[in-house]
Protein backbone atom coordinates (compact mmCIF):
# COMPACT_ATOMS: atom_id res chain seq x y z
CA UNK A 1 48.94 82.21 162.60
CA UNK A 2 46.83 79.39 163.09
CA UNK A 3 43.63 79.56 164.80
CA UNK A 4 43.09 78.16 168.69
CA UNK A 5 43.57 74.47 169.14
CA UNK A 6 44.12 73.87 164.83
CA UNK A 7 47.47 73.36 164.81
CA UNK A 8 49.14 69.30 164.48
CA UNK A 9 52.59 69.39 165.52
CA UNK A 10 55.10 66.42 164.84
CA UNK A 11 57.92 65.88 167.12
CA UNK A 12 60.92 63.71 165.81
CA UNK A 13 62.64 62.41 169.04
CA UNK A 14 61.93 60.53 171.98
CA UNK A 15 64.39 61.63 174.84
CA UNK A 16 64.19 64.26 177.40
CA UNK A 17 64.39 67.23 175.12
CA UNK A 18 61.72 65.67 172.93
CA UNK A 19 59.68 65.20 176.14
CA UNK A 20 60.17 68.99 177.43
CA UNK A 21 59.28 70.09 173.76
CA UNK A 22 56.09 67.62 173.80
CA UNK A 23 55.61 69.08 177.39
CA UNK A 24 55.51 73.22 176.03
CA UNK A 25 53.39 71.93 172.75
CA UNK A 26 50.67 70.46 175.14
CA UNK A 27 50.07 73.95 176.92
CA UNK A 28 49.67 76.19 173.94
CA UNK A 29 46.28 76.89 172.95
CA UNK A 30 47.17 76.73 169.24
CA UNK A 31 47.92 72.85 169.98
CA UNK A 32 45.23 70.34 168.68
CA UNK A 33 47.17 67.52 168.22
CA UNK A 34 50.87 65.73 168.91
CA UNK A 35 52.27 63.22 167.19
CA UNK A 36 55.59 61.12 166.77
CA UNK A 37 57.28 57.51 166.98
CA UNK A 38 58.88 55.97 170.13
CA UNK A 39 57.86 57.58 172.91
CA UNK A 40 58.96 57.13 176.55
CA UNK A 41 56.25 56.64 179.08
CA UNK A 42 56.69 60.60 179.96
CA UNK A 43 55.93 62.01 176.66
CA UNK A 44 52.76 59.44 176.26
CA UNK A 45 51.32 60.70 178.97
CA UNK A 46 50.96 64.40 177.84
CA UNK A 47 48.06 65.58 176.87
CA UNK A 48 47.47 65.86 173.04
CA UNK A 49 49.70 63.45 172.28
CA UNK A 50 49.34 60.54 169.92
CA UNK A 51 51.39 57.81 168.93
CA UNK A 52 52.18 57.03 165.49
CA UNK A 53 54.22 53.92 166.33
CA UNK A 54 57.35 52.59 168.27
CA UNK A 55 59.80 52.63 165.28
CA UNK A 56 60.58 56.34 163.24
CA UNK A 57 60.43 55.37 159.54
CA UNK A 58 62.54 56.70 157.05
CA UNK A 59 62.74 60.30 155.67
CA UNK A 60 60.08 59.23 152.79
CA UNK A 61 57.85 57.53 155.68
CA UNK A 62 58.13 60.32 158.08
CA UNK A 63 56.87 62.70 155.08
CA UNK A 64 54.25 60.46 153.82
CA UNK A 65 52.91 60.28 157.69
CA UNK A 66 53.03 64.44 158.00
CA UNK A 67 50.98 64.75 154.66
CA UNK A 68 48.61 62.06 155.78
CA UNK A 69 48.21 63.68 159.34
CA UNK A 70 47.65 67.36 158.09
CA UNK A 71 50.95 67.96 160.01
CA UNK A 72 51.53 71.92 160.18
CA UNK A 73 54.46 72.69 162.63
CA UNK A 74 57.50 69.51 162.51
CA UNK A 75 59.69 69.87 165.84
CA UNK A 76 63.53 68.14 164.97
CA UNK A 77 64.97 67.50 168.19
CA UNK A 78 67.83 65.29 167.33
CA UNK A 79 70.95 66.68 165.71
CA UNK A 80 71.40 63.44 163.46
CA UNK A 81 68.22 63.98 161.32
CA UNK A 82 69.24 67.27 161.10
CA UNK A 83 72.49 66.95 159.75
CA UNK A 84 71.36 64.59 157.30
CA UNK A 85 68.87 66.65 155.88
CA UNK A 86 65.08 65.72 157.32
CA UNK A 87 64.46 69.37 157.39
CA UNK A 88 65.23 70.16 153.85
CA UNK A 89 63.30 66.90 152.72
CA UNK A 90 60.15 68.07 154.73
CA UNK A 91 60.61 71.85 153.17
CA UNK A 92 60.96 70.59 149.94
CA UNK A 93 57.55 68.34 150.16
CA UNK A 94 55.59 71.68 152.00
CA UNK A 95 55.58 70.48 155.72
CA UNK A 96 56.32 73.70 157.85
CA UNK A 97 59.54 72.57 159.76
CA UNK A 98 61.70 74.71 162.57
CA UNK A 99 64.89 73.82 162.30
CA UNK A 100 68.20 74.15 160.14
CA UNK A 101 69.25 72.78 156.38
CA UNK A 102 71.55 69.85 156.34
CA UNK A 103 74.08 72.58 154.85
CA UNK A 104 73.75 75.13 158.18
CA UNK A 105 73.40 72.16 160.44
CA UNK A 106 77.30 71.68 159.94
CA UNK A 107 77.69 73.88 162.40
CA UNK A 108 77.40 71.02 165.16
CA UNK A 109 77.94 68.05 162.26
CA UNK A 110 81.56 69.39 161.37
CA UNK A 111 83.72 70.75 164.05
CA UNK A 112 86.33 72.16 161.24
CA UNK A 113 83.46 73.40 159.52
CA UNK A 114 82.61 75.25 162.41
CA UNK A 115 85.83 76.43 163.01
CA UNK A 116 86.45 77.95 160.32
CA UNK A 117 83.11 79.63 160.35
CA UNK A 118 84.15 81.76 163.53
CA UNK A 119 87.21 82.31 161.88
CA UNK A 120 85.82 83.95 158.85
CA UNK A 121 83.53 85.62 160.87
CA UNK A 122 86.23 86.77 163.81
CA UNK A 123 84.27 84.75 166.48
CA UNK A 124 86.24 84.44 169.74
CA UNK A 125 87.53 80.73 169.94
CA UNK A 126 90.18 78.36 170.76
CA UNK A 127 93.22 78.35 167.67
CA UNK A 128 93.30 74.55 166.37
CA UNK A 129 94.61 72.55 163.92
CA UNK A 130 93.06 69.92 161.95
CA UNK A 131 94.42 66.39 160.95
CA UNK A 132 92.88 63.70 158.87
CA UNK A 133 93.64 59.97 158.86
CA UNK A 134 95.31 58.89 155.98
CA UNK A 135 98.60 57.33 154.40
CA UNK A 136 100.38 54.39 156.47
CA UNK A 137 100.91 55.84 160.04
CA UNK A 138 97.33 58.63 160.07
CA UNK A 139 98.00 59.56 163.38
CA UNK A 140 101.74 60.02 163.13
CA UNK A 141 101.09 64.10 162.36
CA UNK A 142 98.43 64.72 165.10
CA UNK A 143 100.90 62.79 167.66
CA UNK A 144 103.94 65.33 166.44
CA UNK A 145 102.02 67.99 167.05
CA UNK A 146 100.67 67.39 170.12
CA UNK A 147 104.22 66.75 171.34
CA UNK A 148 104.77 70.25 170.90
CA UNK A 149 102.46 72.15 172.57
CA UNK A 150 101.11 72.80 175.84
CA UNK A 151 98.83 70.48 178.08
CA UNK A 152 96.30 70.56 178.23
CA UNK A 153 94.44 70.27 175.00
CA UNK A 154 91.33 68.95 173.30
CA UNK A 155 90.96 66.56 170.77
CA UNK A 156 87.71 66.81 168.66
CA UNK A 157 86.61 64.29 166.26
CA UNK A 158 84.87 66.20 163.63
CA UNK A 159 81.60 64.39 163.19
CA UNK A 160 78.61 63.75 165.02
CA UNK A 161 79.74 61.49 168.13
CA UNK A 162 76.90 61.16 170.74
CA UNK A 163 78.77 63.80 172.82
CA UNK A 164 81.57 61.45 173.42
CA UNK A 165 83.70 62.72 170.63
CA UNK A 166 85.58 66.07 172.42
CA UNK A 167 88.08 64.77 174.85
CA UNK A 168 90.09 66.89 177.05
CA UNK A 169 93.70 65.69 177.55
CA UNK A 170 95.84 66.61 180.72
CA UNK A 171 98.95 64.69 179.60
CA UNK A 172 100.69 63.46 176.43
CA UNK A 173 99.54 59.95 176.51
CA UNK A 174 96.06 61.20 176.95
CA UNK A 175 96.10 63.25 173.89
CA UNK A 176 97.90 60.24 172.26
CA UNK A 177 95.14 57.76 173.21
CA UNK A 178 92.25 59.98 172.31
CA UNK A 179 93.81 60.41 168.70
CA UNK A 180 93.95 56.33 168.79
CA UNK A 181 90.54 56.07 169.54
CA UNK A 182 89.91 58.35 166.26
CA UNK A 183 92.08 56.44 163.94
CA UNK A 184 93.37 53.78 165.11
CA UNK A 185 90.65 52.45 167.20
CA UNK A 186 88.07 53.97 165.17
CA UNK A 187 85.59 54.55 167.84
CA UNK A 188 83.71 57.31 166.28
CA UNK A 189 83.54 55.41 162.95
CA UNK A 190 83.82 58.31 159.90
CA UNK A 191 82.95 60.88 162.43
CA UNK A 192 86.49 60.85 164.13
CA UNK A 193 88.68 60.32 160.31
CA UNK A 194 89.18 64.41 160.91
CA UNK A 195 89.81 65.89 163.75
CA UNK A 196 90.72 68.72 165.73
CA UNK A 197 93.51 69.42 168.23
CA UNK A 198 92.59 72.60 169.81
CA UNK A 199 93.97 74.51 172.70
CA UNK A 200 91.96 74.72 176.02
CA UNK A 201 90.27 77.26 177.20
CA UNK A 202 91.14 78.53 180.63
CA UNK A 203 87.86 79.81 182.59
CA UNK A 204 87.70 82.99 184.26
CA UNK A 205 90.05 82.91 187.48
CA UNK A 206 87.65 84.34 189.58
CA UNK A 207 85.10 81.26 188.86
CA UNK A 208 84.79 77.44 189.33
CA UNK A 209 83.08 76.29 186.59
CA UNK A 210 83.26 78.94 183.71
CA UNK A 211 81.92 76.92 180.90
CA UNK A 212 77.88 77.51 180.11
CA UNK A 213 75.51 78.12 177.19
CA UNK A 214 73.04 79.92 175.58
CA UNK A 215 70.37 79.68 172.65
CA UNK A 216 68.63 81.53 170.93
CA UNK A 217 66.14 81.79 168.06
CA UNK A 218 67.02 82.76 164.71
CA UNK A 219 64.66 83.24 161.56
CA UNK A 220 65.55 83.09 157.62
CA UNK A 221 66.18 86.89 157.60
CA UNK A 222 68.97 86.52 160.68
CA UNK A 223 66.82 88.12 163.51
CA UNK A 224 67.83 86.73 166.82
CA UNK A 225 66.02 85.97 170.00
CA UNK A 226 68.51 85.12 172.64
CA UNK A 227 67.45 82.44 175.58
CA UNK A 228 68.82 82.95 179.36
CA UNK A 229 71.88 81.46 179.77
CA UNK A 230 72.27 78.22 181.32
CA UNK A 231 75.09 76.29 182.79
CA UNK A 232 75.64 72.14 182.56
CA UNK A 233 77.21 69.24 184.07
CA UNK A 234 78.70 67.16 181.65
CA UNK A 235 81.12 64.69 183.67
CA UNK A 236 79.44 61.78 185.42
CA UNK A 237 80.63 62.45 188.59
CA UNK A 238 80.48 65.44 191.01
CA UNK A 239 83.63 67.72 190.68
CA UNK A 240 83.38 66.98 187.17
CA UNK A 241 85.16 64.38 187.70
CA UNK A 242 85.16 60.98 185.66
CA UNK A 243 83.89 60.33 181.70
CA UNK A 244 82.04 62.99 180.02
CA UNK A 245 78.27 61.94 178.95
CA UNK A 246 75.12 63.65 177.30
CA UNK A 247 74.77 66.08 180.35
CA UNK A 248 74.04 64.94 184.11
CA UNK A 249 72.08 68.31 184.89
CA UNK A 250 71.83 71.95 184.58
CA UNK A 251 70.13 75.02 186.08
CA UNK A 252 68.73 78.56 184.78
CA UNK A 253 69.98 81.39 185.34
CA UNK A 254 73.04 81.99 186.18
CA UNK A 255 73.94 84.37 189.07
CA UNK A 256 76.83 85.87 187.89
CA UNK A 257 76.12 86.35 184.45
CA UNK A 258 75.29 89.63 183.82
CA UNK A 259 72.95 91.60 181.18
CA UNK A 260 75.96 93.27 179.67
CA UNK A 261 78.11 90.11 179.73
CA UNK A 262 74.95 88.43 177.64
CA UNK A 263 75.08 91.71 175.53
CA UNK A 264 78.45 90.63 174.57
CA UNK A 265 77.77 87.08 173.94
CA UNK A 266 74.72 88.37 171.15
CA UNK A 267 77.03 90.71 170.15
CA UNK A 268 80.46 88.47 169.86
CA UNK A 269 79.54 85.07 168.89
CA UNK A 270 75.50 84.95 167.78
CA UNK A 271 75.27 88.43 165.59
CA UNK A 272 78.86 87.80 163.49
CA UNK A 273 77.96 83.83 163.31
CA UNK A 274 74.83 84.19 161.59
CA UNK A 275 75.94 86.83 159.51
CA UNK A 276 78.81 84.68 158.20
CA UNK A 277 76.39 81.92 157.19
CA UNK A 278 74.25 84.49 155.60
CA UNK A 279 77.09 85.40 153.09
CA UNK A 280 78.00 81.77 152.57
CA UNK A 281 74.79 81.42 150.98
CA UNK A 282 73.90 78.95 154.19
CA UNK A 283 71.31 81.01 156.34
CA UNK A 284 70.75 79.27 159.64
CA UNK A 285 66.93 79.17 161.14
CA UNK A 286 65.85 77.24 164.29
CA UNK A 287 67.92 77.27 167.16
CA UNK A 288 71.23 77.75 167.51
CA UNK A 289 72.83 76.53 170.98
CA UNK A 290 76.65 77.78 171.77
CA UNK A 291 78.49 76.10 174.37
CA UNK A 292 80.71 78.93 175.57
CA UNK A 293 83.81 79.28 178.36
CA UNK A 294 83.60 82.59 180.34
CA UNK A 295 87.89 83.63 180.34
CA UNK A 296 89.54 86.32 180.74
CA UNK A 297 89.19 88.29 177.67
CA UNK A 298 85.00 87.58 177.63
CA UNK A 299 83.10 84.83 175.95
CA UNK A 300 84.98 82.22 173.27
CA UNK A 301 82.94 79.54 171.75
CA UNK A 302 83.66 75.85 172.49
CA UNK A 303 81.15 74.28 170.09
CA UNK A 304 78.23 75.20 168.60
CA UNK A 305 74.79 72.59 168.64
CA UNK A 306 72.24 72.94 165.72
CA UNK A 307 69.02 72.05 168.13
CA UNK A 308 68.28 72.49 171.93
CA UNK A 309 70.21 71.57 174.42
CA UNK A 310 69.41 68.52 176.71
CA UNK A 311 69.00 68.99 179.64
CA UNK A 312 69.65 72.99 179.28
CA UNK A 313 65.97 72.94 177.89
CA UNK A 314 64.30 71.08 180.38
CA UNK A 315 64.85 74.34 183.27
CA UNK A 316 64.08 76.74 180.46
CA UNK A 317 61.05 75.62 179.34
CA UNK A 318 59.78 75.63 182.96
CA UNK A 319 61.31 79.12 183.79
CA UNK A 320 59.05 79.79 179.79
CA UNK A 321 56.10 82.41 180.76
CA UNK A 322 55.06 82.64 177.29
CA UNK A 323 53.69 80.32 174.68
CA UNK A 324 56.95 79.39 172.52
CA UNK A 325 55.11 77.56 169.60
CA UNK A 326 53.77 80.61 167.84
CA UNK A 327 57.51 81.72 167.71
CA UNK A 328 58.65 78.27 166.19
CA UNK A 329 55.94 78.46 164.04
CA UNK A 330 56.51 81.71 162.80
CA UNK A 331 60.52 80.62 162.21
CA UNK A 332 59.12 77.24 160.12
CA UNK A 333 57.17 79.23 158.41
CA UNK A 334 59.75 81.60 157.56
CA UNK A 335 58.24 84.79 158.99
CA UNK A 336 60.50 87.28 160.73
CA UNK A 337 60.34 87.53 164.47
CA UNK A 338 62.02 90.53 164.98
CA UNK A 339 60.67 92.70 167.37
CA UNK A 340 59.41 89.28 169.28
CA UNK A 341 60.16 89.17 172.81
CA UNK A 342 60.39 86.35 175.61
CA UNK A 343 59.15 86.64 179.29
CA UNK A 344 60.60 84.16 182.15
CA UNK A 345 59.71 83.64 185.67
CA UNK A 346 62.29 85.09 188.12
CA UNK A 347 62.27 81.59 189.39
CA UNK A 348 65.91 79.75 189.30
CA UNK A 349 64.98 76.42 188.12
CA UNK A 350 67.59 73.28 188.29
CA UNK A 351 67.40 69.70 186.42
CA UNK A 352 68.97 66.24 187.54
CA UNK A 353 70.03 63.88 185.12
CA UNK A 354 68.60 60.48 187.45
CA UNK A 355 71.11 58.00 185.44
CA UNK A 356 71.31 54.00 185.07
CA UNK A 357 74.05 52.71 187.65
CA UNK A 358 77.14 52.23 185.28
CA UNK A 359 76.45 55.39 183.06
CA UNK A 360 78.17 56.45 180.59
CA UNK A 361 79.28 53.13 180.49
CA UNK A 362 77.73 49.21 180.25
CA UNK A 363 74.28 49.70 182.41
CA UNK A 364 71.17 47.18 182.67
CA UNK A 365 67.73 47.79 180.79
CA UNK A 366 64.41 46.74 182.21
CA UNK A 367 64.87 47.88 186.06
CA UNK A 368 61.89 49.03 188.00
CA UNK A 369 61.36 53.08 188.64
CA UNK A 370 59.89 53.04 191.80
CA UNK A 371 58.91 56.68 193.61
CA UNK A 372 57.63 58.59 191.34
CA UNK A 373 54.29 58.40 192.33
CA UNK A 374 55.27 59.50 195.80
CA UNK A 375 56.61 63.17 194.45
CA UNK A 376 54.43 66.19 195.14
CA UNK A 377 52.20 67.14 192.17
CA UNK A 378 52.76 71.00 191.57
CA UNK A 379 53.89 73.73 188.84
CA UNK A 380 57.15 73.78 190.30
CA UNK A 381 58.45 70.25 189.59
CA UNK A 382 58.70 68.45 186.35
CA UNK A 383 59.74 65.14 185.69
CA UNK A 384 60.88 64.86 181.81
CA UNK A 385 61.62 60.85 180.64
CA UNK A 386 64.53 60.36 178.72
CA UNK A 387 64.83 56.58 178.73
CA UNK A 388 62.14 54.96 180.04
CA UNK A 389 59.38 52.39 179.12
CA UNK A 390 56.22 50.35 180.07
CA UNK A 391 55.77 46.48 181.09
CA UNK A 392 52.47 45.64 181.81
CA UNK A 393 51.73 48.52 184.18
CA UNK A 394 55.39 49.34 185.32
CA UNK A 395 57.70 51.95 184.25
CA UNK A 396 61.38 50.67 183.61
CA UNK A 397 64.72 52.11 182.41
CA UNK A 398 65.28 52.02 179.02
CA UNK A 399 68.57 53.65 178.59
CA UNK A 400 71.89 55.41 180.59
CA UNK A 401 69.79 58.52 180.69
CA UNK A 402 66.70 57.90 182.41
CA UNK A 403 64.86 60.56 184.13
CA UNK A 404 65.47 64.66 184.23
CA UNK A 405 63.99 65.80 187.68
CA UNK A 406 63.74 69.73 187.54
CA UNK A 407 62.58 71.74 190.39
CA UNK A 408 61.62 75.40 190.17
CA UNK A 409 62.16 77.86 193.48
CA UNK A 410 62.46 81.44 194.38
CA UNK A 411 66.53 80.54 194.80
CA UNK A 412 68.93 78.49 192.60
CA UNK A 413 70.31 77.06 195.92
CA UNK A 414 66.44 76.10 197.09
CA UNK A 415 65.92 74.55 193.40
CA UNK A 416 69.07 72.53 193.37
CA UNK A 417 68.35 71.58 197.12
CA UNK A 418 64.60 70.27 196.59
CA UNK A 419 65.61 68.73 193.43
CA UNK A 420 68.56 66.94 195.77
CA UNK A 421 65.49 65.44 197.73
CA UNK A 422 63.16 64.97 195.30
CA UNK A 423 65.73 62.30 193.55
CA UNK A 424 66.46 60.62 196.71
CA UNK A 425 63.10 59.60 197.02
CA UNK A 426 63.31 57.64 193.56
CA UNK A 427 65.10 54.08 192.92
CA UNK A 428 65.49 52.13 189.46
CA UNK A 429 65.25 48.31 190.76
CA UNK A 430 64.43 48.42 194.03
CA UNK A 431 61.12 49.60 195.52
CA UNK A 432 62.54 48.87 198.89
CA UNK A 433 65.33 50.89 198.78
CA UNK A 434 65.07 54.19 197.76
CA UNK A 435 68.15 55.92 195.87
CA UNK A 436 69.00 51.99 194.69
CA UNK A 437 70.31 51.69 191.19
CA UNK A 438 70.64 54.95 190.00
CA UNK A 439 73.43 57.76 190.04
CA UNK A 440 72.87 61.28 190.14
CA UNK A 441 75.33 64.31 190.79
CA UNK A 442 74.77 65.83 193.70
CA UNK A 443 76.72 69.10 193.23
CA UNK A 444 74.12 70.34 190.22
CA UNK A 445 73.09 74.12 191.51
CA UNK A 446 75.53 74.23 194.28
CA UNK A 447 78.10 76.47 195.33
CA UNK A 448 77.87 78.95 192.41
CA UNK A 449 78.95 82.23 192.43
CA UNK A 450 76.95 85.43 192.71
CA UNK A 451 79.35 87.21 190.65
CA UNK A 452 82.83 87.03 189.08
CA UNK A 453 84.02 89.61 191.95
């Protein structure tokens, strides 16, 4: 391990994950020194943190800097780098680097790769069937299909897609259109030539919103360090209503998930997953996030990510009461961390997704942020950037995504309620009018169960 205040991590990413990681690298003692390209205003202001640059070079550039920079611990946010390989390229030239080969990271850069994953390994998911475009009519197979079986249904397209690319279909002409935005439309571009139709997974009768996930750790070996579950928003609009974007909020934990019904989750889904990639000769290390629906018969997995979640890290890493780094470090270095253990506050902690007006759609660049110097200063709130920038000596949006506001309180319902006041407080345009400009949900935290019952 390396000694107090040696070690020069390199974080690839510039959102609000990349921000929350920056954030937990900045209070380890082990920490000297941050680097990366492109930050937002947020992650510039941490402590330890230096630029490299507003522009991430290529694979051979971002090496070339890490060798330079006596880089020892490389944090991959992103999934795209990861599916196309940085990791292996930074392994290959000696950098330390926590998080999966190109080959495991399939797992979130090929849904039918994925699929067929749990199926070898008798993980509890939706059935589906997969279609790819060719020949004269490409969708005329995945439209016959659909015509046959119940609504509603979910059509995947199997590459990477922003988060756009799984679209749930309540009628005929909604399953029709997404497969026309796959190949007809070609939305996705060579991401949505395959794609999935799978059936939908019906939540647990006894709760609103039934979908939620949880990460956890995994070394070379296939030891496992499972997270505390938490539970997103991925519609814009409250209800979960409107289109679905990168994530609008989330909170940590949740009531009524139980320590037997995360028992089963390790014991269903993470345990036979990484076994399977073991004996496919693809071992998965870094973090593996599974986006899960609660039903009837227990946990089944609705996708699997190959890196943390955002904004599902941003309340974790404040509810963190333990230095993570040495345990990434140990994982890019290829150590086992079995026998390594996690401690979190009892604290419930919840995270807003502030938004650019228009979001997930057409939204304007360059607005004002006006409030934030007017929120208490405390360990119990956290603002991560996602999009944002400086001009001259204001912050402005730079992106649909712009701020994560997360709150930390002895109650999920207190966290979710000072959060809910916290973001009123803040406007993206308008310093005269505060809540101007931006959208928020403001059902994140609320109204959750204590238990199934």
């Amino acid at each position: 391990m390396s000694a107090l205040g040696n070690l020069i991590v390199l974080v690839i990413g510039n959102g609000g994950r990349e921000h929350a990681l920056v954030w937990l690298a900045s209070r380890s003692p082990l920490v000297g020194k941050i680097l990366g390209w492109g930050p937002n205003v947020g992650i510039l202001s941490e402590s330890k943190y230096q630029s490299l640059g507003d522009k991430m070079p290529d694979f051979a550039g971002i090496i070339a800097a890490a060798k330079k920079h006596g880089v020892n611990l490389v944090l991959i946010g992103p999934e795209a780098p990861l599916v196309e390989g940085l990791a292996d390229a930074l392994r290959e030239a000696g950098v330390p680097t926590f998080g999966p080969s190109a080959a495991a990271a399939q797992l979130e850069g090929s849904k039918c790769f994925a699929k067929q994953v749990m199926e070898d390994a008798r993980v509890p998911t939706a059935p589906a069937v997969r279609f790819v475009r060719e020949g004269r009519n490409p969708g005329y197979s995945a439209l016959t299909y659909v015509l046959g079986h119940p609504i509603p249904m979910v059509v995947k397209a199997d590459g990477l897609a922003a988060g756009k690319g799984a679209m749930v279909c309540h009628s005929f002409l909604e399953a029709a259109d997404a497969i026309c935005r796959c190949f007809a439309r070609d939305e996705f571009g060579g991401a949505g030539h395959t794609l999935l139709v799978e059936r939908f997974l019906e939540g647990h009768p006894n709760l609103p919103r039934a979908e939620f996930s949880v990460l956890a750790l995994v070394d070379q070996p296939g030891n496992i360090i499972m997270m505390p579950a938490a539970q997103d928003y991925k519609p814009v609009n409250d209800g979960d209503k409107g289109l679905n974007t990168g994530g609008m909020g989330a909170f940590s934990p949740i009531p009524w998930l139980t320590e037997d019904m995360m028992a089963q989750v390790g014991e269903t889904v993470f345990a036979p997953t990484i076994a399977q990639m073991i004996q496919r000769g693809t071992p998965f290390s870094g973090v593996l996030y599974a986006g899960l629906m609660w039903t009837a018969e227990g946990p089944k997995v609705v996708e699997f990510n190959v890196r943390f979640g955002d904004p599902e890290l941003q309340p974790l890493a404040m509810r963190l009461d333990i230095d993570l780094i040495p345990v990434m470090k140990a994982i890019a270095d290829g150590e086992s961390i079995k026998g390594t253990t996690l401690s979190w506050k009892s604290d419930a902690a919840c995270c807003l997704v502030l938004a650019s007006q228009g979001y997930p759609g057409s939204y304007r660049k360059g607005l004002g942020i006006y409030g934030l110097g007017d929120l208490p200063v405390g360990p119990n709130l956290k603002v991560f950037h996602a999009g944002t920038m400086r001009d001259d000596e204001q912050i402005r949006t730079n992106g649909g995504r712009v701020l994560n506001l997360t709150c930390c309180a002895r109650t999920l319902i207190e966290a979710a309620t000072v959060a809910q006041a916290r973001a009123l407080k803040i406007s993206f345009g308008d310093a005269d009018k505060p809540g101007a400009g931006l959208h928020f949900r403001k059902d994140v935290g609320l109204g959750v169960p204590t238990s199934i019952g």
